[in-house]
C-alpha atoms as a PDB file:
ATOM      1  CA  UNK A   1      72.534  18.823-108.463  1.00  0.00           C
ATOM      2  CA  UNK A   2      69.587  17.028-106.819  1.00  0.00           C
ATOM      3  CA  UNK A   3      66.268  19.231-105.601  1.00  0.00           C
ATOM      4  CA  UNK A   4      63.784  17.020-103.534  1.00  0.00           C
ATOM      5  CA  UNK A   5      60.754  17.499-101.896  1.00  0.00           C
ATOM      6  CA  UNK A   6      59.731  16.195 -97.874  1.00  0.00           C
ATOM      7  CA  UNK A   7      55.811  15.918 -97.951  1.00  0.00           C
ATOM      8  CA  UNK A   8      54.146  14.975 -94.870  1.00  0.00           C
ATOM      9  CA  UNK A   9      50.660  14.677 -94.150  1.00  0.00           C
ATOM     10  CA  UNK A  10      48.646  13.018 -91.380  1.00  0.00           C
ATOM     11  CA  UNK A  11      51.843  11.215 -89.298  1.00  0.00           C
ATOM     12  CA  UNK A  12      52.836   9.921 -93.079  1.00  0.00           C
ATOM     13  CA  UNK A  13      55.853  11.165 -95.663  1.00  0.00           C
ATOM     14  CA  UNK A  14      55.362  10.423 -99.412  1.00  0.00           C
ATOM     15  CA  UNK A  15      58.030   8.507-100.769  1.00  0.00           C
ATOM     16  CA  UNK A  16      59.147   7.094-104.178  1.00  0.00           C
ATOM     17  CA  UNK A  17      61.081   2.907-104.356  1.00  0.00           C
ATOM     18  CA  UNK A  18      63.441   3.256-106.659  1.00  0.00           C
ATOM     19  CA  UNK A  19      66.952   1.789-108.364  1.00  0.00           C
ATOM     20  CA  UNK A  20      69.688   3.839-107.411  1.00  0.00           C
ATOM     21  CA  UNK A  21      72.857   4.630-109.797  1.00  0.00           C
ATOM     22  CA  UNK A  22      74.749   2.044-107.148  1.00  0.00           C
ATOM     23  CA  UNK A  23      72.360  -0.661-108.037  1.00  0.00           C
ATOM     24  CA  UNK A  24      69.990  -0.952-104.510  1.00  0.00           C
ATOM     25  CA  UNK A  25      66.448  -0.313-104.081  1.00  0.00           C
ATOM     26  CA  UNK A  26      65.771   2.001-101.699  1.00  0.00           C
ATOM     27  CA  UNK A  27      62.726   4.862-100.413  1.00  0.00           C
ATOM     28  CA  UNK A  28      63.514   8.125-101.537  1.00  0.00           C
ATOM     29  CA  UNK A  29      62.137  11.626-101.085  1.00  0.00           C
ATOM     30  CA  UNK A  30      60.449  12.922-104.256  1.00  0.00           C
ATOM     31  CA  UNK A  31      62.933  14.787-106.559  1.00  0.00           C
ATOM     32  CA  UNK A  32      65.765  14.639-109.228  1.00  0.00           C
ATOM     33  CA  UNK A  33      67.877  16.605-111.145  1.00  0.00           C
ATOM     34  CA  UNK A  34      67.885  20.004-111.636  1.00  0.00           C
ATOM     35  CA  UNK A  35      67.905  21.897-115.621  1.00  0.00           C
ATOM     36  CA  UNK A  36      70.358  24.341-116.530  1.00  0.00           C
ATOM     37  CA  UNK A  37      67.017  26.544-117.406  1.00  0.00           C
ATOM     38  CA  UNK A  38      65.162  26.190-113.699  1.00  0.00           C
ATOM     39  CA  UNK A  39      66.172  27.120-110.107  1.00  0.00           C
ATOM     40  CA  UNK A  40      66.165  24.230-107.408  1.00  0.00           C
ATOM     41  CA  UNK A  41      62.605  25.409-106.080  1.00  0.00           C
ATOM     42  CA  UNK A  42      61.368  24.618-110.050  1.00  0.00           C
ATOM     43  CA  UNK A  43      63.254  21.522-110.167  1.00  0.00           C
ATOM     44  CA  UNK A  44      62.011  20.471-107.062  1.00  0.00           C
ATOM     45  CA  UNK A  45      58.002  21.353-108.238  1.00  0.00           C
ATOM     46  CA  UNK A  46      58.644  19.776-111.925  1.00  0.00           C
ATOM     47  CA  UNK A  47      60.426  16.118-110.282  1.00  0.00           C
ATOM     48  CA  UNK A  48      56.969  15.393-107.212  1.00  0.00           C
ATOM     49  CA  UNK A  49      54.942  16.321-110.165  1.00  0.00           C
ATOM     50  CA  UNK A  50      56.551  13.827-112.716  1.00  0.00           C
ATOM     51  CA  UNK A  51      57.113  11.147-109.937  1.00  0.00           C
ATOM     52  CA  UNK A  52      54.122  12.042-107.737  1.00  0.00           C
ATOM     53  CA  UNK A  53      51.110  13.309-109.534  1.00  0.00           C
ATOM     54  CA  UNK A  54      51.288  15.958-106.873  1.00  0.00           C
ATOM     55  CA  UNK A  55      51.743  19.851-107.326  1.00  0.00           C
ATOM     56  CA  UNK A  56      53.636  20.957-104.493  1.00  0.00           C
ATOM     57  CA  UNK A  57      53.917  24.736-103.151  1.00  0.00           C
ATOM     58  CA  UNK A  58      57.966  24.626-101.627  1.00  0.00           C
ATOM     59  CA  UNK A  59      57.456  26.582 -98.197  1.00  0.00           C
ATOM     60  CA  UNK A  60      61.022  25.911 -97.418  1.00  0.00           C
ATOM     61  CA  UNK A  61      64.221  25.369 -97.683  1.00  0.00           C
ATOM     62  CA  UNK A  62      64.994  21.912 -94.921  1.00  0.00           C
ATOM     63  CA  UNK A  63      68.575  21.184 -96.002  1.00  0.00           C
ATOM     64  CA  UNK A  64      71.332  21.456 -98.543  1.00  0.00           C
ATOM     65  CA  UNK A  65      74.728  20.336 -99.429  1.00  0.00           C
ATOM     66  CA  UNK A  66      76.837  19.793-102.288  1.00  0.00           C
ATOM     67  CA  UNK A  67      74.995  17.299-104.075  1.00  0.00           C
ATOM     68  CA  UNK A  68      71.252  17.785-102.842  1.00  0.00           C
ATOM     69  CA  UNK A  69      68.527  20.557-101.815  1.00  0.00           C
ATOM     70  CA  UNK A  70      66.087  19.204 -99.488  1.00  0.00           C
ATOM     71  CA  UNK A  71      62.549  21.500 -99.363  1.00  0.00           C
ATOM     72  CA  UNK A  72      59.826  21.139 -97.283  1.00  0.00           C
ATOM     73  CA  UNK A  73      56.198  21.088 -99.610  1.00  0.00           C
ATOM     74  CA  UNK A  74      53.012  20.688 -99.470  1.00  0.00           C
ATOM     75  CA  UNK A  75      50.273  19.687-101.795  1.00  0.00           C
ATOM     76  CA  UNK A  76      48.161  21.719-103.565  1.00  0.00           C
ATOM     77  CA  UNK A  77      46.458  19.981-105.833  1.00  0.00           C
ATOM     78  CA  UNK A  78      46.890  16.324-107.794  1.00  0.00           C
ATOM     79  CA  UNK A  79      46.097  12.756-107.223  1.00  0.00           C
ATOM     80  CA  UNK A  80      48.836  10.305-106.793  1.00  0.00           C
ATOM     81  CA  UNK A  81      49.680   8.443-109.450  1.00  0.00           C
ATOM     82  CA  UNK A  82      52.998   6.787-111.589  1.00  0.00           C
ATOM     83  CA  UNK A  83      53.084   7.522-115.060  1.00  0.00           C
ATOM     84  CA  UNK A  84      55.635   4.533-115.841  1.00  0.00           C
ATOM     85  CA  UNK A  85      54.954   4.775-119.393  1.00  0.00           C
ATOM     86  CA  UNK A  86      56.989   8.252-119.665  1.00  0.00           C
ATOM     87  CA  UNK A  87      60.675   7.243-119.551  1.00  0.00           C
ATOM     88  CA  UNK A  88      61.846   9.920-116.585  1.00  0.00           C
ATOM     89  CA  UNK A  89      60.078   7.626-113.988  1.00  0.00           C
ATOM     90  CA  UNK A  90      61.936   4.126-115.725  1.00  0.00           C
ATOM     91  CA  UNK A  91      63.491   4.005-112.244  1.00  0.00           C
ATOM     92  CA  UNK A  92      60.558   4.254-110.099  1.00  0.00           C
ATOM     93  CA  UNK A  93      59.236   0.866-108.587  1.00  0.00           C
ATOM     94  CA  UNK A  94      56.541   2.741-106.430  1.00  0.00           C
ATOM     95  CA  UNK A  95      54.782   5.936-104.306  1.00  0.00           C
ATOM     96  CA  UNK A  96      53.343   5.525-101.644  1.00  0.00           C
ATOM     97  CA  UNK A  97      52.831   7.609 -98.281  1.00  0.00           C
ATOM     98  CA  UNK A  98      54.964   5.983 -95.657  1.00  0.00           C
ATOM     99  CA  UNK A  99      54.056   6.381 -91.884  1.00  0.00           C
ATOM    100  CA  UNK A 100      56.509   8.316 -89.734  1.00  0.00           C
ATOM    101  CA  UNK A 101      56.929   4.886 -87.424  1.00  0.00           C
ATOM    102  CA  UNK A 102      57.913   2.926 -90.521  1.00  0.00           C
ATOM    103  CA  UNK A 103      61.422   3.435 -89.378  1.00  0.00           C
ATOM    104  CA  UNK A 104      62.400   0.253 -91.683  1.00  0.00           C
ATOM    105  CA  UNK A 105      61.789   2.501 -94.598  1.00  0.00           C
ATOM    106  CA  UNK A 106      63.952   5.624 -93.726  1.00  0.00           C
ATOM    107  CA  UNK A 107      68.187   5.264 -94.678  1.00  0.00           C
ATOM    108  CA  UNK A 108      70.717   7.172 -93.309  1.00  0.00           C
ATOM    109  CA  UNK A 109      69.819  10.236 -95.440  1.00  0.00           C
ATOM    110  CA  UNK A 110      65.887  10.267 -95.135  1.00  0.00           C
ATOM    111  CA  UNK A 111      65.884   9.158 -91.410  1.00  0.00           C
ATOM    112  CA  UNK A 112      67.804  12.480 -90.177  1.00  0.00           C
ATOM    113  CA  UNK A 113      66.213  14.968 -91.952  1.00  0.00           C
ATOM    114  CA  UNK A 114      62.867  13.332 -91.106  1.00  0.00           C
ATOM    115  CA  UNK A 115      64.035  13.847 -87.514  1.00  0.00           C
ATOM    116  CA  UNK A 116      64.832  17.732 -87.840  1.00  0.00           C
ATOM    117  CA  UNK A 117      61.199  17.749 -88.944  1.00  0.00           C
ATOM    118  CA  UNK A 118      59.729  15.960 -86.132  1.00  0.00           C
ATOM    119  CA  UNK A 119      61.810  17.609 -83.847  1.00  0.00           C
ATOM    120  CA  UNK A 120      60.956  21.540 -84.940  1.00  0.00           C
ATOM    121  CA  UNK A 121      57.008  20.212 -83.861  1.00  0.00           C
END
């Protein structure tokens, strides 16, 4: 099970590059698997932290399915940054905050709950 984390701020979503198990690189929400010891809110708080640099408060639930929960967060405190050297983020290639009109970014999983977003404003 996957918990993951929508951040937007200021017209902009943060978003991690990574490898994916299928070998492409693509933009990804913040977030990762979940422990047998934490619920998916936890998971979801522990994975922005370790990819992010970010604490996140989850303020809801966006979206969930077999494989993935989808919150909606915002930052509390933290300064982005990529700690590469611990072996969790060996998959990361970057973070960075994304603008909304960067449609290029967004796939066919990001791009529609992005709209469900932008639509409830």
């Amino acid at each position: 099970m996957i918990a993951q984390a929508v951040v937007i701020q200021e017209n902009r979503v943060l978003m991690v590059k990574q490898y994916v198990q299928r070998g492409d690189i693509v933009w990804n929400f913040p977030g990762g698997g979940v422990e047998r010891t934490e619920t998916h809110e936890q998971a979801c708080i522990r994975e922005v932290k370790e990819e992010t640099g970010y604490d996140v408060k989850i303020n809801r639930l966006l979206f969930k399915n077999s494989s993935k929960y989808t919150f909606v967060a915002e930052i509390i405190s933290g300064d982005l940054c990529i700690d590469l050297d611990n072996e969790v983020n060996n998959d990361i290639i970057d973070v960075a905050w994304i603008s909304l009109n960067d449609k290029a970014k967004f796939d066919n999983f990001t791009a529609p709950l992005l709209a469900l977003l932008v639509d409830e404003k």
